[in-house]
Each structure stands twice: as C-alpha cells, then as structure tokens.
PDB file of N, CA and C in Angstrom:
ATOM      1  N   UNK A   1      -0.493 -21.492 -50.305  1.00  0.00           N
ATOM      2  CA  UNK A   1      -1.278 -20.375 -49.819  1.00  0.00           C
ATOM      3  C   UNK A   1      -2.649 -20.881 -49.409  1.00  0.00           C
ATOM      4  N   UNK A   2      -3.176 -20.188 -48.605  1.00  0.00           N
ATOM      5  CA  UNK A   2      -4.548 -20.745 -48.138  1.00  0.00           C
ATOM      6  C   UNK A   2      -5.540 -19.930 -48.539  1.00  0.00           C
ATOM      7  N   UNK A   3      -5.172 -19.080 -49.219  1.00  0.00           N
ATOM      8  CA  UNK A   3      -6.480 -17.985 -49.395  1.00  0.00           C
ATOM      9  C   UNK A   3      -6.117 -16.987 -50.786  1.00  0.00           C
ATOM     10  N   UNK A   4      -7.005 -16.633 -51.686  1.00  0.00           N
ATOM     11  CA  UNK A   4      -6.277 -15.713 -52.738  1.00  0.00           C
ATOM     12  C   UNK A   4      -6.088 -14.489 -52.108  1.00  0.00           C
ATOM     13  N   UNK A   5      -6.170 -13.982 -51.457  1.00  0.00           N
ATOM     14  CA  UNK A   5      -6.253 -12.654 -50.433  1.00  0.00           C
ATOM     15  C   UNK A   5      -4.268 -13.027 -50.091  1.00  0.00           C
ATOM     16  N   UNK A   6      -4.161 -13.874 -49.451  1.00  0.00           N
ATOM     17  CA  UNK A   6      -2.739 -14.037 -49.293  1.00  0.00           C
ATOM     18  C   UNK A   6      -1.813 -14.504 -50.293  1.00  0.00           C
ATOM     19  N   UNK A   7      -2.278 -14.797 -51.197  1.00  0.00           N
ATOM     20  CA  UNK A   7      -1.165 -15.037 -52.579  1.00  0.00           C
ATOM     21  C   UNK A   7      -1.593 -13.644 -53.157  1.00  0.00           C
ATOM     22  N   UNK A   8      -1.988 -12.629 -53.149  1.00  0.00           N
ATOM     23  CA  UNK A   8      -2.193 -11.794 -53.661  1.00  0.00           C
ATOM     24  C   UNK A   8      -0.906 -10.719 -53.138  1.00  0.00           C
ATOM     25  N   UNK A   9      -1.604 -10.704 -51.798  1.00  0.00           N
ATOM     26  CA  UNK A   9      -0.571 -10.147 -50.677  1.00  0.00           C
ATOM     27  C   UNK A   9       1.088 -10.358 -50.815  1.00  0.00           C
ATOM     28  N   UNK A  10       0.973 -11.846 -51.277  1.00  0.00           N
ATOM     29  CA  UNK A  10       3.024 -12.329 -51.032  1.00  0.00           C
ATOM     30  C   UNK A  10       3.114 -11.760 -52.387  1.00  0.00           C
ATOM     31  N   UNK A  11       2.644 -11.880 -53.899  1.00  0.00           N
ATOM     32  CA  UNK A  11       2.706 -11.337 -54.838  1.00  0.00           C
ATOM     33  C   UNK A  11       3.120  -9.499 -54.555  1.00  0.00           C
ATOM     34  N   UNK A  12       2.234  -8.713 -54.065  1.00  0.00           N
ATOM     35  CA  UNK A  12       2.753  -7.519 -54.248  1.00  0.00           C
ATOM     36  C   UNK A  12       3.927  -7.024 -53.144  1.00  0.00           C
ATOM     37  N   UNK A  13       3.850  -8.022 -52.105  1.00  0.00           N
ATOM     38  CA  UNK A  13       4.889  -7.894 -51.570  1.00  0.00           C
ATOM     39  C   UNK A  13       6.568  -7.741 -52.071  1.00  0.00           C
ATOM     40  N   UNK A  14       6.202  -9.065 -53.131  1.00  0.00           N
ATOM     41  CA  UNK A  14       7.874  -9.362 -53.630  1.00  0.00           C
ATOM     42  C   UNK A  14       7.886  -8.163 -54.989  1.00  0.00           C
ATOM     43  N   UNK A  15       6.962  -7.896 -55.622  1.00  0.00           N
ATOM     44  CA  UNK A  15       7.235  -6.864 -56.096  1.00  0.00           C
ATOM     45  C   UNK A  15       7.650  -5.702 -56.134  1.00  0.00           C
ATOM     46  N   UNK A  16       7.111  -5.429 -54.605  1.00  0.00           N
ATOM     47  CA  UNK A  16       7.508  -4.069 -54.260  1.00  0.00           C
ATOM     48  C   UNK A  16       9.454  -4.710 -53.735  1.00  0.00           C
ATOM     49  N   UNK A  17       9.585  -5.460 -53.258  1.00  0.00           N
ATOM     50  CA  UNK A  17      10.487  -6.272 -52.979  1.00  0.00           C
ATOM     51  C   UNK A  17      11.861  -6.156 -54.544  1.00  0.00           C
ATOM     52  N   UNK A  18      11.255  -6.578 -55.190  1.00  0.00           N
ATOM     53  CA  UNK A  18      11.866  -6.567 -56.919  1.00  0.00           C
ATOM     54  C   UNK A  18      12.424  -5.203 -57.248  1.00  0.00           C
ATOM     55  N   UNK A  19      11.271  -3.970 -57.127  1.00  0.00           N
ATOM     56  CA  UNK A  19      11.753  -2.730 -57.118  1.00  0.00           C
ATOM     57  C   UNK A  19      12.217  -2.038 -56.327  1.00  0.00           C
ATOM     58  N   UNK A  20      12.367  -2.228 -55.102  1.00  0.00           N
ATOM     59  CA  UNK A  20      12.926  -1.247 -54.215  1.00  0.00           C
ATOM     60  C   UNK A  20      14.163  -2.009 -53.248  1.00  0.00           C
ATOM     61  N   UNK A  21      14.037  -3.224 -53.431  1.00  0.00           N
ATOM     62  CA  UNK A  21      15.513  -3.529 -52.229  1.00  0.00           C
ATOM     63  C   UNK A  21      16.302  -4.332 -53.499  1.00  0.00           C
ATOM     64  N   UNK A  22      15.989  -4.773 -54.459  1.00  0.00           N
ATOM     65  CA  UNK A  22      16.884  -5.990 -54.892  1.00  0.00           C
ATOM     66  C   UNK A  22      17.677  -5.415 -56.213  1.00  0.00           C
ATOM     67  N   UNK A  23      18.921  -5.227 -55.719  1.00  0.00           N
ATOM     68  CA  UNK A  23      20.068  -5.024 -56.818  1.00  0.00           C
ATOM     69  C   UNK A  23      20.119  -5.723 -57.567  1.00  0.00           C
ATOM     70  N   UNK A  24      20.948  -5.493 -58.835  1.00  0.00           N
ATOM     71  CA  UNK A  24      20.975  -5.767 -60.237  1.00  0.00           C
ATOM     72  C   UNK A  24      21.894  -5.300 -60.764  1.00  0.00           C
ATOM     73  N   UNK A  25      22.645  -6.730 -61.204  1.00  0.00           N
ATOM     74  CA  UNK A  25      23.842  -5.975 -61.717  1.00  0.00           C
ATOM     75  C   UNK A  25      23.662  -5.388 -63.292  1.00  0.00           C
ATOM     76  N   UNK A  26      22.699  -6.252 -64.362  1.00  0.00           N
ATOM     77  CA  UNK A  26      22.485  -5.548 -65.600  1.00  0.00           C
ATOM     78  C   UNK A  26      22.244  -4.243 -65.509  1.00  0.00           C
ATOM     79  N   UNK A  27      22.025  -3.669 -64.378  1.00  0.00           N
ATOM     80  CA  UNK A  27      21.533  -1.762 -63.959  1.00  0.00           C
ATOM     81  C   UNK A  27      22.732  -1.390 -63.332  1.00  0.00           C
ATOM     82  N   UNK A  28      23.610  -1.546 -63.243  1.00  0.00           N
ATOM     83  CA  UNK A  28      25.065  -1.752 -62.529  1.00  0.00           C
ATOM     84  C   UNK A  28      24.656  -1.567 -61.144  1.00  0.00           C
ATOM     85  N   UNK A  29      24.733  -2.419 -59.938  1.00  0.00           N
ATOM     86  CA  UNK A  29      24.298  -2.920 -59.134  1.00  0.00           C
ATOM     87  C   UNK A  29      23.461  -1.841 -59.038  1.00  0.00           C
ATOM     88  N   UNK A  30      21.940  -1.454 -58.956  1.00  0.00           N
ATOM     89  CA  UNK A  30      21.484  -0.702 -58.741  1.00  0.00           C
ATOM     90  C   UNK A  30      19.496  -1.647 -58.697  1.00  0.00           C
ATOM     91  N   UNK A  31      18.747  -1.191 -57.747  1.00  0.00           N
ATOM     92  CA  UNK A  31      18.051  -1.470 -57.846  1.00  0.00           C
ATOM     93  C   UNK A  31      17.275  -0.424 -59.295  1.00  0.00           C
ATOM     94  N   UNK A  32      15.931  -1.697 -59.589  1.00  0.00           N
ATOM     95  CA  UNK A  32      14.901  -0.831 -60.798  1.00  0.00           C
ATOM     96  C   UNK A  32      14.377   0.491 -60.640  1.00  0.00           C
ATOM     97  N   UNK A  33      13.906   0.774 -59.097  1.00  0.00           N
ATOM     98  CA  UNK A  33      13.876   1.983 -58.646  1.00  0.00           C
ATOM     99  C   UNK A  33      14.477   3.404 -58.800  1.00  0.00           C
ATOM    100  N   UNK A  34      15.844   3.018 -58.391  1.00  0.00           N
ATOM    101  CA  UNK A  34      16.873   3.763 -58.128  1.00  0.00           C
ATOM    102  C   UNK A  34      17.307   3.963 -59.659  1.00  0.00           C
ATOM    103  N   UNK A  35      17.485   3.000 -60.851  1.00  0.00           N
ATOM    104  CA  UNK A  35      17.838   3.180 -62.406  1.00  0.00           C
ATOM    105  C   UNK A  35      16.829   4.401 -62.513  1.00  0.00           C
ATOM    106  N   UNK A  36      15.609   3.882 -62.104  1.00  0.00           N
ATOM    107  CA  UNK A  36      14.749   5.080 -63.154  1.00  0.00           C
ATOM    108  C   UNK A  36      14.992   6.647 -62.201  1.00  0.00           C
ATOM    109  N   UNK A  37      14.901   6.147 -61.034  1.00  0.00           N
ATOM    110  CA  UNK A  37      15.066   7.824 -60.313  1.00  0.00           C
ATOM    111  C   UNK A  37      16.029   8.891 -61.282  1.00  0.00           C
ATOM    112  N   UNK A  38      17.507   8.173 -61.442  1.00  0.00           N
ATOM    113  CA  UNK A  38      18.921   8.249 -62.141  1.00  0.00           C
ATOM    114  C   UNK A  38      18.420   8.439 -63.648  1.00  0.00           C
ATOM    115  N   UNK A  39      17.412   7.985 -64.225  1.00  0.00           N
ATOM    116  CA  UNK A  39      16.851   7.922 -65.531  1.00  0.00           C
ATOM    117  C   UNK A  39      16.134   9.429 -65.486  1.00  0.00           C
ATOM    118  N   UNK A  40      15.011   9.685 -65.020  1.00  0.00           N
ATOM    119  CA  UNK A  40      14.271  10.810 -64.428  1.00  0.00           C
ATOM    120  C   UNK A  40      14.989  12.101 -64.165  1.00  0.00           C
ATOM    121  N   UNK A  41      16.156  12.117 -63.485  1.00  0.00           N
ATOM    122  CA  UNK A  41      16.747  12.581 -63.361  1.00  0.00           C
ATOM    123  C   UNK A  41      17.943  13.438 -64.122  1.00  0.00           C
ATOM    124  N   UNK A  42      17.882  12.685 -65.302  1.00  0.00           N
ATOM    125  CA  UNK A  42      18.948  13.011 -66.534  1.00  0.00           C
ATOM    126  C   UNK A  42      18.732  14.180 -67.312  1.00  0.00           C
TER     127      UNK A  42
END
C-alpha cells in the first residue's frame, strides 16, 4: 500500500466484502449478513 488512507480503504472494503457477498458454509452457505437478517427475523 502506498498510503494509510488506502490500506484503510482495501480494509473496509473486504469487510464489507466478508459480510455481504461471501458465503459460509458454518452458516449453511449463507453469508454473515443474511444469518443475522434470518436471526432478526425469528
């Protein structure tokens, strides 16, 4: 990275990344998002 401004940036990127696109099978394929919506929801 060349700047903390951009490691900051790729950081919340993949996070938001972690919670909203990336399945999981310990959640039965379900992203973290989508568990808690389904959680919330109960």
């Amino acid at each position: 990275f060349t700047s903390k401004k951009e490691l900051v940036q790729m950081i919340r990127h993949y996070i938001h990344y972690y919670n909203t696109r990336r399945v999981q099978r310990n959640l039965g394929v379900l992203t973290p998002m989508e568990k808690h919506e389904l959680y919330l929801a109960a």
